[in-house]
PDB file of N, CA and C in Angstrom:
ATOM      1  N   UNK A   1       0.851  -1.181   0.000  1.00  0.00           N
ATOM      2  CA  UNK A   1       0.000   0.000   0.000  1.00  0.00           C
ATOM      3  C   UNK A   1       0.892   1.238   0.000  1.00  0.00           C
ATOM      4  N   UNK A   2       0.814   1.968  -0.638  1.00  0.00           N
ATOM      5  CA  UNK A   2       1.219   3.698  -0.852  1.00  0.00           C
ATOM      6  C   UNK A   2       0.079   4.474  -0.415  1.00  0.00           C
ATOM      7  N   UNK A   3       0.798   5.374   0.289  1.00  0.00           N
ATOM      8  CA  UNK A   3       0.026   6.980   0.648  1.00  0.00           C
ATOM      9  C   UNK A   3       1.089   7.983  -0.511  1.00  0.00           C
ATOM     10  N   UNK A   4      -0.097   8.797  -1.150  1.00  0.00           N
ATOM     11  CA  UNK A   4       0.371   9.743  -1.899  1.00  0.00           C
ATOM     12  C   UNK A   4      -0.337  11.287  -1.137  1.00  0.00           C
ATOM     13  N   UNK A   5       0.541  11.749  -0.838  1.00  0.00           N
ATOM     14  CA  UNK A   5       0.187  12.930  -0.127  1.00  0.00           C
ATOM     15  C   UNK A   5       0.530  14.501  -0.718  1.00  0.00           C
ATOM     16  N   UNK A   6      -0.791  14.888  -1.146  1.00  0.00           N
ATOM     17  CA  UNK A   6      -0.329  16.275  -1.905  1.00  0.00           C
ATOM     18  C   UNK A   6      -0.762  17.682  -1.036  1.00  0.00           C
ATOM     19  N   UNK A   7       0.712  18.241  -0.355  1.00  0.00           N
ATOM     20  CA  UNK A   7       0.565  18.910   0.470  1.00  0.00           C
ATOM     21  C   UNK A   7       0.554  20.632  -0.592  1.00  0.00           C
ATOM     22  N   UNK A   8      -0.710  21.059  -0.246  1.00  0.00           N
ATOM     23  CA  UNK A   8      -0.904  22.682  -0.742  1.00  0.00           C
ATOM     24  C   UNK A   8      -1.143  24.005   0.163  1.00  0.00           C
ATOM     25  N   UNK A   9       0.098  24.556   0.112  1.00  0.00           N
ATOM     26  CA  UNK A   9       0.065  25.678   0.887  1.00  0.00           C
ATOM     27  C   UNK A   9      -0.675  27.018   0.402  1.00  0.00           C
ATOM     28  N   UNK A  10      -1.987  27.260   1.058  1.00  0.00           N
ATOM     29  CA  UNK A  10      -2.703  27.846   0.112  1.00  0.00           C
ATOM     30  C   UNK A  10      -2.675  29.722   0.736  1.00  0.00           C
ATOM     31  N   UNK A  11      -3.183  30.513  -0.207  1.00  0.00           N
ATOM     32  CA  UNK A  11      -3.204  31.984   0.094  1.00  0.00           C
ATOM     33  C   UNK A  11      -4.103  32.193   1.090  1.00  0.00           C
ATOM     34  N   UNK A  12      -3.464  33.190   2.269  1.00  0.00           N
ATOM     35  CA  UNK A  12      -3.741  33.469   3.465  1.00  0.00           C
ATOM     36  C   UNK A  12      -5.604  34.057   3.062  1.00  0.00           C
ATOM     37  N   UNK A  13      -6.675  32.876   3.986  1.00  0.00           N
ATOM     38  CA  UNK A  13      -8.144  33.411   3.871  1.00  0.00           C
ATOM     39  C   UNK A  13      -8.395  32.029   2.477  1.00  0.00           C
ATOM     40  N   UNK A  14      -7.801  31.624   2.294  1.00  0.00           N
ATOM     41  CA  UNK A  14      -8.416  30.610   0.830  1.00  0.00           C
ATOM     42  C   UNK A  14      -9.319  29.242   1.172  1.00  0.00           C
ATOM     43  N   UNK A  15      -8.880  28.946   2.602  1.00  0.00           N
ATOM     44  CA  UNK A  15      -9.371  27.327   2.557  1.00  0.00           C
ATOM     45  C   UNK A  15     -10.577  27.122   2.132  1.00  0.00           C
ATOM     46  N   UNK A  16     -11.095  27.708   2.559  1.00  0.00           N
ATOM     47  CA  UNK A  16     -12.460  27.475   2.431  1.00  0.00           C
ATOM     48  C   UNK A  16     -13.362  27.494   1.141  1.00  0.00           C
ATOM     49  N   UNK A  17     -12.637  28.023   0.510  1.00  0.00           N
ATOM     50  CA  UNK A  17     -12.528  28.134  -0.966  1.00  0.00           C
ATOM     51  C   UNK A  17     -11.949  26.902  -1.965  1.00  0.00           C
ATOM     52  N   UNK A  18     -10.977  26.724  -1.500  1.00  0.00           N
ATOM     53  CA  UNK A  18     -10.072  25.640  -2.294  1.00  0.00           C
ATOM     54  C   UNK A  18     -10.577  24.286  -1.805  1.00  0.00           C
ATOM     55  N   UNK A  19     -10.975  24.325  -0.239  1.00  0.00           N
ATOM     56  CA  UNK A  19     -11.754  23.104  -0.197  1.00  0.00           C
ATOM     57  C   UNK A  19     -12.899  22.284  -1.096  1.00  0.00           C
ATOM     58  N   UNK A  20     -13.900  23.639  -1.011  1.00  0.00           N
ATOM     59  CA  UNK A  20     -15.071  23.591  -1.803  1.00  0.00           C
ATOM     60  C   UNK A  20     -14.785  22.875  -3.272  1.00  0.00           C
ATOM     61  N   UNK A  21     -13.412  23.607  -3.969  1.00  0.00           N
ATOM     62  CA  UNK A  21     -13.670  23.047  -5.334  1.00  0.00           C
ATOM     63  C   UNK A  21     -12.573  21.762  -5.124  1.00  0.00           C
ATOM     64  N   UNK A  22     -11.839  21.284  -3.839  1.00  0.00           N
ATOM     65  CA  UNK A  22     -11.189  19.862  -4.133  1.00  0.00           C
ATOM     66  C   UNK A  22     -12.660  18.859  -4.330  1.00  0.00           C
ATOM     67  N   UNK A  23     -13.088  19.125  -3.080  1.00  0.00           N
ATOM     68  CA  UNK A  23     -15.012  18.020  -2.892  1.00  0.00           C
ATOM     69  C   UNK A  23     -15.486  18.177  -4.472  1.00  0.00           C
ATOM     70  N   UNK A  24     -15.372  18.890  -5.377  1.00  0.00           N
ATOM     71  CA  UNK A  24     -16.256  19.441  -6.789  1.00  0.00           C
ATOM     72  C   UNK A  24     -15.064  18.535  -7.724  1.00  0.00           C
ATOM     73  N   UNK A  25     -13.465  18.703  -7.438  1.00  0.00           N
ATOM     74  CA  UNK A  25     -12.916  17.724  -8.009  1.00  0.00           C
ATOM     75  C   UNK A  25     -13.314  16.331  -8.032  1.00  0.00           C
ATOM     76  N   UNK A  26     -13.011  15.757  -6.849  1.00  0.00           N
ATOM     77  CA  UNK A  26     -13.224  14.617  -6.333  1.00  0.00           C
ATOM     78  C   UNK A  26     -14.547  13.921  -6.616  1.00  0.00           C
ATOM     79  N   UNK A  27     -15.596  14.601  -6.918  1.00  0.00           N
ATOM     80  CA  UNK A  27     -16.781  14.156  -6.695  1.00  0.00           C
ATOM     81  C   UNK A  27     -16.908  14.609  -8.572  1.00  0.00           C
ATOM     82  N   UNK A  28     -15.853  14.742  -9.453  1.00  0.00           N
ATOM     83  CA  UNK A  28     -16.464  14.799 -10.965  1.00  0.00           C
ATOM     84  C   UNK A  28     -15.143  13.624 -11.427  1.00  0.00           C
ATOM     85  N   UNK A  29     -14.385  13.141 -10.332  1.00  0.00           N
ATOM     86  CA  UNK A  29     -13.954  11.657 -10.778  1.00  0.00           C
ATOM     87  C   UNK A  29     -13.916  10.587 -10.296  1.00  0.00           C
ATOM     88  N   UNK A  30     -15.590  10.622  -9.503  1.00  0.00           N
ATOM     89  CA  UNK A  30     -15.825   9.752  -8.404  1.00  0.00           C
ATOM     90  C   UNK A  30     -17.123   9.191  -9.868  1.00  0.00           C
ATOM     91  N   UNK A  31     -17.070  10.296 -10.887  1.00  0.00           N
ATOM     92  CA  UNK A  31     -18.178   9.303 -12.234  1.00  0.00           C
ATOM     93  C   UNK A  31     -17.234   8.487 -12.922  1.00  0.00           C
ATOM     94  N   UNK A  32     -15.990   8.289 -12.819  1.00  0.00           N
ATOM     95  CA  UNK A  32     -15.266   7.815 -13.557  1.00  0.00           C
ATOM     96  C   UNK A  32     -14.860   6.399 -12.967  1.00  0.00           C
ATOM     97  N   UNK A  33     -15.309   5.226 -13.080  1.00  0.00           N
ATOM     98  CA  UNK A  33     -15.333   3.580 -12.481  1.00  0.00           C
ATOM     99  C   UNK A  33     -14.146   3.565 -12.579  1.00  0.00           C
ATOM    100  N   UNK A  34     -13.237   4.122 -12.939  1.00  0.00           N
ATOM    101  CA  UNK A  34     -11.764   3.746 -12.759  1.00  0.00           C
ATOM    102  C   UNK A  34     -11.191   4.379 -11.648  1.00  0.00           C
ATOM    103  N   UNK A  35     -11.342   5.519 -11.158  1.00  0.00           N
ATOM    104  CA  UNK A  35     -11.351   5.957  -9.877  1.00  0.00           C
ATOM    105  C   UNK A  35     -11.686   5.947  -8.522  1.00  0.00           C
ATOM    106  N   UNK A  36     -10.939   4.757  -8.198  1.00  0.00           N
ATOM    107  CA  UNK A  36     -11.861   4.084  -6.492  1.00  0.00           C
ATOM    108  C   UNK A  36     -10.712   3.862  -5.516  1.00  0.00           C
ATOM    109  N   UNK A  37      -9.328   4.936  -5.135  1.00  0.00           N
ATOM    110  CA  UNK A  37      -8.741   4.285  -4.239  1.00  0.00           C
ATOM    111  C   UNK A  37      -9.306   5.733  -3.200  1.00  0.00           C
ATOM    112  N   UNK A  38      -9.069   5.085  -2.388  1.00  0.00           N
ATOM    113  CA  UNK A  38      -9.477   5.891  -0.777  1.00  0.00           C
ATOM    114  C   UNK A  38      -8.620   7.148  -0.713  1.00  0.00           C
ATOM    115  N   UNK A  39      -9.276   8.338  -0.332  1.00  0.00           N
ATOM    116  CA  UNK A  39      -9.077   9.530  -0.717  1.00  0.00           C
ATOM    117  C   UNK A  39      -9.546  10.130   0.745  1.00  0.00           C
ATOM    118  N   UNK A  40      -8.860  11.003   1.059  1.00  0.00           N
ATOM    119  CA  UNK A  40      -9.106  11.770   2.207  1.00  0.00           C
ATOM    120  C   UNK A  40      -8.672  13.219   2.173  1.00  0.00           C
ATOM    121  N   UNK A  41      -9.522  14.289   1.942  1.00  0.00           N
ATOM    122  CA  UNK A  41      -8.799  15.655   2.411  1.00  0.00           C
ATOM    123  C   UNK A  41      -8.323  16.192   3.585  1.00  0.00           C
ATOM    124  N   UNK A  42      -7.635  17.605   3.906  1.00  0.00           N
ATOM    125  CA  UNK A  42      -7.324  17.622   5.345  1.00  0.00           C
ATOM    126  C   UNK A  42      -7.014  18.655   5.466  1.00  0.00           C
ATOM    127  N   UNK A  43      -7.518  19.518   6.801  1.00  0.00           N
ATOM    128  CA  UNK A  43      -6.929  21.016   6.880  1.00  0.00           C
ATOM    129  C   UNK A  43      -6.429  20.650   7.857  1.00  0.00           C
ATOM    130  N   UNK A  44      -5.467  21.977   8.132  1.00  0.00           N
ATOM    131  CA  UNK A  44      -4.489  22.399   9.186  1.00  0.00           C
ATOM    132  C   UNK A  44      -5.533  22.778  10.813  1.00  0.00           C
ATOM    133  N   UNK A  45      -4.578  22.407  11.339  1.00  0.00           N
ATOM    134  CA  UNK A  45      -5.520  22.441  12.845  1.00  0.00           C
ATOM    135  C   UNK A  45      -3.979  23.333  13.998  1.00  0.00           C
ATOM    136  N   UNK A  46      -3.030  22.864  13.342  1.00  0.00           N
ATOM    137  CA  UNK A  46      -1.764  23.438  14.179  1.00  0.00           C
ATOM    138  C   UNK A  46      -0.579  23.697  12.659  1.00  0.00           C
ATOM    139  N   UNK A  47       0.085  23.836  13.427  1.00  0.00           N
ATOM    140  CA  UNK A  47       1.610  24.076  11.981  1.00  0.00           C
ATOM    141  C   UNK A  47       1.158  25.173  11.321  1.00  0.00           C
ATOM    142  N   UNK A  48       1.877  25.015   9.920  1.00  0.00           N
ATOM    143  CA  UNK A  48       1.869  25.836   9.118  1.00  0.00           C
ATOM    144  C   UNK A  48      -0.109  26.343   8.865  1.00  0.00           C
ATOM    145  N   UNK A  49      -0.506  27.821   8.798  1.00  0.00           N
ATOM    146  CA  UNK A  49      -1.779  28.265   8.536  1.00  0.00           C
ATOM    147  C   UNK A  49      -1.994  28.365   7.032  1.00  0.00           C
ATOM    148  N   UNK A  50      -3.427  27.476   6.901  1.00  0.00           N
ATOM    149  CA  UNK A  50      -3.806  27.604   5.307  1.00  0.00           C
ATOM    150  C   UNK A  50      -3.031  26.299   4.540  1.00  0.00           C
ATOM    151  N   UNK A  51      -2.656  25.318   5.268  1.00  0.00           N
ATOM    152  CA  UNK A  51      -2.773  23.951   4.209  1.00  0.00           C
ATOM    153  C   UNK A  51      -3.722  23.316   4.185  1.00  0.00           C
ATOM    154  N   UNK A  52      -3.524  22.886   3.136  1.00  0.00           N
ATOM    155  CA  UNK A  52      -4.945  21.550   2.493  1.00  0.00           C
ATOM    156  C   UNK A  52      -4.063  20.578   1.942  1.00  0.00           C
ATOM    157  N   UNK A  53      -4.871  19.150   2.150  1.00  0.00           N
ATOM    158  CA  UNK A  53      -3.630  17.869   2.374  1.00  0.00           C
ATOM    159  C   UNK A  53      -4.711  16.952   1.488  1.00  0.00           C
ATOM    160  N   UNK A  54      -4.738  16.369  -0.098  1.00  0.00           N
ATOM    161  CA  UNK A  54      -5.118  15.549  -0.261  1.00  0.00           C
ATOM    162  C   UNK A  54      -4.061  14.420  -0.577  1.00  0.00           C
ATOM    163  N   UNK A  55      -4.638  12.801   0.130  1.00  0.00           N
ATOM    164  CA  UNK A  55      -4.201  12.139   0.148  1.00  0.00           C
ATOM    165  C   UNK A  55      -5.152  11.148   0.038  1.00  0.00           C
ATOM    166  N   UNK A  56      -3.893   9.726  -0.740  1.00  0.00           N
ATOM    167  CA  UNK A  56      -4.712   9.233  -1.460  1.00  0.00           C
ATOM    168  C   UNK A  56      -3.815   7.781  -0.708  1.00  0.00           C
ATOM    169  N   UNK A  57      -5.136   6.438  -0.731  1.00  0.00           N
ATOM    170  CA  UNK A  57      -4.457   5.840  -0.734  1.00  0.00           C
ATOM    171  C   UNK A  57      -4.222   4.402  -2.004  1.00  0.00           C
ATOM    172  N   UNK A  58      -2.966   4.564  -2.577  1.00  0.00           N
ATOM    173  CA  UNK A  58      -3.195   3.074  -3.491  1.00  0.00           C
ATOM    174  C   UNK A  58      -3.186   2.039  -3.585  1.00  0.00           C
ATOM    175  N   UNK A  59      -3.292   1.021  -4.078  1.00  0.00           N
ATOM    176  CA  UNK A  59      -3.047  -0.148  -3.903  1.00  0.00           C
ATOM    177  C   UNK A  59      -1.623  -0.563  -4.283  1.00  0.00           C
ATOM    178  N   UNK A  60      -0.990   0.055  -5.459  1.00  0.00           N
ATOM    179  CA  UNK A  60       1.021  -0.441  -5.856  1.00  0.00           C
ATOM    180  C   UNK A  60       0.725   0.793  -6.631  1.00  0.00           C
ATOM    181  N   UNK A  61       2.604   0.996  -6.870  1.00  0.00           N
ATOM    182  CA  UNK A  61       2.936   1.533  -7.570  1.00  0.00           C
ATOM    183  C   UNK A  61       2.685   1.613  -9.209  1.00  0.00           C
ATOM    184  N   UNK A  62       2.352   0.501  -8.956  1.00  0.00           N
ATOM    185  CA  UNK A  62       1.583   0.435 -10.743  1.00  0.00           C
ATOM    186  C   UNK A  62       0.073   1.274 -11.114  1.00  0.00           C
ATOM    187  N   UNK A  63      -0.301   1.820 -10.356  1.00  0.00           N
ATOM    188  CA  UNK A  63      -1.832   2.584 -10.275  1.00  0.00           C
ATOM    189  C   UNK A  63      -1.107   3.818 -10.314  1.00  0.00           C
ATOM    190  N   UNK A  64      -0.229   4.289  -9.964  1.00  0.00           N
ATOM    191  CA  UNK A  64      -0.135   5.724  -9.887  1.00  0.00           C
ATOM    192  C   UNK A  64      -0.199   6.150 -11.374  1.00  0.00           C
ATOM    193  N   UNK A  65       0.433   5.769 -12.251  1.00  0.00           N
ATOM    194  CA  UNK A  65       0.767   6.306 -13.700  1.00  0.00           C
ATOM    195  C   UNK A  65      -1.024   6.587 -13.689  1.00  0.00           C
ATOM    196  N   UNK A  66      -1.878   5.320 -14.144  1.00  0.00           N
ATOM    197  CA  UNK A  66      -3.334   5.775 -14.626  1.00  0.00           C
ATOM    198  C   UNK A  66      -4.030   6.820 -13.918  1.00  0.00           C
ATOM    199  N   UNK A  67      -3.544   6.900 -12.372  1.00  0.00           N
ATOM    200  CA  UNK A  67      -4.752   7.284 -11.973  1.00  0.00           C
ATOM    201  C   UNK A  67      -3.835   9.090 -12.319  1.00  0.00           C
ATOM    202  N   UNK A  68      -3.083   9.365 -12.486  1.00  0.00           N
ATOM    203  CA  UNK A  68      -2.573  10.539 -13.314  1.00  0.00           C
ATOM    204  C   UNK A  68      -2.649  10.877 -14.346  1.00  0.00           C
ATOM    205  N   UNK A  69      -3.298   9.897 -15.362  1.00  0.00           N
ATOM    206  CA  UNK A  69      -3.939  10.136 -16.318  1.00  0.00           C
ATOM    207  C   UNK A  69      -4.708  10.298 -16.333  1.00  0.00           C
ATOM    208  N   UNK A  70      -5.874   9.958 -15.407  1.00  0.00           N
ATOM    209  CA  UNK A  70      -7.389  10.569 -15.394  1.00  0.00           C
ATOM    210  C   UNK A  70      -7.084  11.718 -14.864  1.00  0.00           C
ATOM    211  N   UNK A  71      -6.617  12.665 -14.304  1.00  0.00           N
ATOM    212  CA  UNK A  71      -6.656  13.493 -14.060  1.00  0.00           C
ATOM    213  C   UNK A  71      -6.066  14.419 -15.179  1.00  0.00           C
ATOM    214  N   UNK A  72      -5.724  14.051 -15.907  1.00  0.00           N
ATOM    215  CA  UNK A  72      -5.091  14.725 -16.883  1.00  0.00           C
ATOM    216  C   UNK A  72      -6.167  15.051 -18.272  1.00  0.00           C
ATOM    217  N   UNK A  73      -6.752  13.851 -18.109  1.00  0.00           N
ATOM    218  CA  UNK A  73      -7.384  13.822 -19.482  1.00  0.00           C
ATOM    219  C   UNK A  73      -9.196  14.010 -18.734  1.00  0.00           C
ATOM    220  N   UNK A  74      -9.404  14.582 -17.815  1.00  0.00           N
ATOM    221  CA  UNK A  74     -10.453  14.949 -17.586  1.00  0.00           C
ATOM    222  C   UNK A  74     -10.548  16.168 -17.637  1.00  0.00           C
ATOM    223  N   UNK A  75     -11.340  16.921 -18.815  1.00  0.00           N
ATOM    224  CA  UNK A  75     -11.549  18.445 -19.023  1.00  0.00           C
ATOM    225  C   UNK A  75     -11.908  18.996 -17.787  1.00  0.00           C
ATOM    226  N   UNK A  76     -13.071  18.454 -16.872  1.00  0.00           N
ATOM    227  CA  UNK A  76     -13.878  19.440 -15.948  1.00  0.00           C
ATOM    228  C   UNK A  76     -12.784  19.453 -14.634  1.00  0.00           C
ATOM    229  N   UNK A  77     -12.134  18.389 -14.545  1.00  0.00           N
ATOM    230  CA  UNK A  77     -10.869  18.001 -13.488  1.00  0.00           C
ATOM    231  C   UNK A  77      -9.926  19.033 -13.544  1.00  0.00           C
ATOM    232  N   UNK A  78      -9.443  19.687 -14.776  1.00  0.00           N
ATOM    233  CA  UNK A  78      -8.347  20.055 -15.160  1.00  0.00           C
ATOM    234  C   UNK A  78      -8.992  21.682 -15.552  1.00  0.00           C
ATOM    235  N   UNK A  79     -10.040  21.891 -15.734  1.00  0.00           N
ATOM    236  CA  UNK A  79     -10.893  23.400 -15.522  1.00  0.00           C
ATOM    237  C   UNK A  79     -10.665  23.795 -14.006  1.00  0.00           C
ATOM    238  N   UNK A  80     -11.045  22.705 -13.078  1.00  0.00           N
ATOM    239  CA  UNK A  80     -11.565  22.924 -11.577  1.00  0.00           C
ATOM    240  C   UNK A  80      -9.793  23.519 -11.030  1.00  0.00           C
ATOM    241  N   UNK A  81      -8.819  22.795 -11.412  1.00  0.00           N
ATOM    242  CA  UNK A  81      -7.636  22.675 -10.676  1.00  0.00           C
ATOM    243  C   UNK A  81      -6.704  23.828 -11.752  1.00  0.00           C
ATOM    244  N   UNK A  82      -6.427  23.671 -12.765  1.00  0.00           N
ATOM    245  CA  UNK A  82      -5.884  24.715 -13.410  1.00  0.00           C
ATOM    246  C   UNK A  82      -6.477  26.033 -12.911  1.00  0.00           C
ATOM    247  N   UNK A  83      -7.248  26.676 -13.503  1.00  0.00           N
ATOM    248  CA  UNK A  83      -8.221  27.635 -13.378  1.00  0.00           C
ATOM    249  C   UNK A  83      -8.718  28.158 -11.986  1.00  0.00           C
ATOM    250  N   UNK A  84      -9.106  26.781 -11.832  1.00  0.00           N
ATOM    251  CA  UNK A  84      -9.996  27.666  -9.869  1.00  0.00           C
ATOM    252  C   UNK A  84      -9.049  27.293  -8.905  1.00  0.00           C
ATOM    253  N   UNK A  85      -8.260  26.283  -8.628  1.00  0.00           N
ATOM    254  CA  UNK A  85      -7.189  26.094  -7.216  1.00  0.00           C
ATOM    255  C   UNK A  85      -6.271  26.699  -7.385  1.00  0.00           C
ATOM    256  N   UNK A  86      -5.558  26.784  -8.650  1.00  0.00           N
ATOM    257  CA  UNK A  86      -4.085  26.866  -8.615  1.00  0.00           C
ATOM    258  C   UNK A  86      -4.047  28.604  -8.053  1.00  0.00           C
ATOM    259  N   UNK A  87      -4.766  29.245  -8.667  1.00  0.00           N
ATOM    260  CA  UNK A  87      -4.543  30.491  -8.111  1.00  0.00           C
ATOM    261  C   UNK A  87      -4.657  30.946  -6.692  1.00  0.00           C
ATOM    262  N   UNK A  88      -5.512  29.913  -5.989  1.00  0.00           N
ATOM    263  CA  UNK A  88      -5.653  30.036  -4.485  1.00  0.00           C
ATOM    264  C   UNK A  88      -4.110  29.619  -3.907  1.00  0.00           C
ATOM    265  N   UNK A  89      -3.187  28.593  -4.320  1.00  0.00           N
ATOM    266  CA  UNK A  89      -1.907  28.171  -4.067  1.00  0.00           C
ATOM    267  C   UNK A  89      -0.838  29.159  -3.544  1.00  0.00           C
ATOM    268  N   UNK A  90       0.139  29.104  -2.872  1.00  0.00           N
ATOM    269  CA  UNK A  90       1.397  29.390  -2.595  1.00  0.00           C
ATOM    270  C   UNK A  90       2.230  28.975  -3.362  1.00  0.00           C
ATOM    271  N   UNK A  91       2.091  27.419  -2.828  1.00  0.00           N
ATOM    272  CA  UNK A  91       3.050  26.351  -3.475  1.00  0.00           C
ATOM    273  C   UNK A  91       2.455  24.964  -2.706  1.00  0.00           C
ATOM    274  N   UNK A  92       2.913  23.885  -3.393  1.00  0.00           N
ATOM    275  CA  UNK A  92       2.932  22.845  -2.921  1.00  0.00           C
ATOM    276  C   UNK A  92       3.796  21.559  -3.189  1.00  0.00           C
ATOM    277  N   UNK A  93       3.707  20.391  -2.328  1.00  0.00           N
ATOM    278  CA  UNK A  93       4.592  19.650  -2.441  1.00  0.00           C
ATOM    279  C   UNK A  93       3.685  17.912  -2.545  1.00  0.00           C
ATOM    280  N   UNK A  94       4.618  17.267  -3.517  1.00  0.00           N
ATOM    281  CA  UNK A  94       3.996  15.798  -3.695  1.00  0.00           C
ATOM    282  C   UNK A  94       5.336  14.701  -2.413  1.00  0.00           C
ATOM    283  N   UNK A  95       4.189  14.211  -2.169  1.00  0.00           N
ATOM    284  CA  UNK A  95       5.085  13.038  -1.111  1.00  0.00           C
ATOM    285  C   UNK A  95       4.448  11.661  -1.587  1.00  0.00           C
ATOM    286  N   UNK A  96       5.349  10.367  -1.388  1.00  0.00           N
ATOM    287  CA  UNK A  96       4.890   8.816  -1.291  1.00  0.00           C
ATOM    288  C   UNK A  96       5.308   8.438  -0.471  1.00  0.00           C
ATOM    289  N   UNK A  97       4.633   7.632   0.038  1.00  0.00           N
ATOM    290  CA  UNK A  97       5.298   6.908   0.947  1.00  0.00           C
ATOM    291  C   UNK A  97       4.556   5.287   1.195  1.00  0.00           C
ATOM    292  N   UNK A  98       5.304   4.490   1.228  1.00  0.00           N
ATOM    293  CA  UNK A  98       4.986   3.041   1.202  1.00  0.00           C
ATOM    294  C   UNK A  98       4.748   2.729   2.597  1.00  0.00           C
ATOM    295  N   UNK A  99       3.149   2.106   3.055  1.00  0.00           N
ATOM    296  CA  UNK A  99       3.239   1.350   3.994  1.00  0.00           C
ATOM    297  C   UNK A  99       3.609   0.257   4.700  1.00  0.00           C
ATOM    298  N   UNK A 100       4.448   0.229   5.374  1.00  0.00           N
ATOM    299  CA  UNK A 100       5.467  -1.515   5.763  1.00  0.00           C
ATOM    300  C   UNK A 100       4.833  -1.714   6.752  1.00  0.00           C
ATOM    301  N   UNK A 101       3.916  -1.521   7.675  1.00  0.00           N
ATOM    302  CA  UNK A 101       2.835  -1.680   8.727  1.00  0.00           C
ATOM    303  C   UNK A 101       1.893  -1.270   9.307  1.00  0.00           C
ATOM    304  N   UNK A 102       0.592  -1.892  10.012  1.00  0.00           N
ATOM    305  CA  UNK A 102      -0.435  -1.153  10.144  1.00  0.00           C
ATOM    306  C   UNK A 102      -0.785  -1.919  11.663  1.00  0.00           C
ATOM    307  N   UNK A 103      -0.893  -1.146  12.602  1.00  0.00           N
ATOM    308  CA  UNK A 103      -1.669  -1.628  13.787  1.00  0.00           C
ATOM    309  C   UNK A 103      -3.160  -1.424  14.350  1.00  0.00           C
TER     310      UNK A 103
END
């Protein structure tokens, strides 16, 4: 199992905003049957003010390539995130990380 964690440091006053259209992402490639690994968003509660944390979880490394292609080749996906998030952004950062145990 992999966690893919896409950490976005967003413009001071945005969350609430950028939240709205991740749920509007998520939920226009939740029509797409190829899109089913476990997905969780996440705001900041302490640390850095104004991140948003989607993370995903996969099944292998072999899913990551496709499921980056649906995102790529989905017009309304790529309207929502080009267009409406990116400008809410600072910056952000991609993380993986492989699970070797679970209690």
């Amino acid at each position: 199992m992999i966690i893919q964690r896409n950490v976005f440091r967003l413009k001071f006053g945005q969350a609430k905003e950028a939240l709205a259209i991740w749920k509007e992402i998520l939920s226009e490639l939740e029509k797409d049957e190829r899109f089913r690994p476990q997905c969780r968003l996440m705001t900041d509660l302490t640390g850095e003010a104004y991140t948003l944390i989607m993370e995903l979880h996969i099944k292998s490394f072999m899913e990551v390539g496709p499921l980056n292609r649906m995102w790529a080749v989905n017009p309304a996906v790529r309207t929502l995130y080009h267009e409406r998030f990116v400008p809410l952004c600072e910056s952000s950062a991609h993380e993986m990380y492989k699970i070797e145990m679970e209690i």
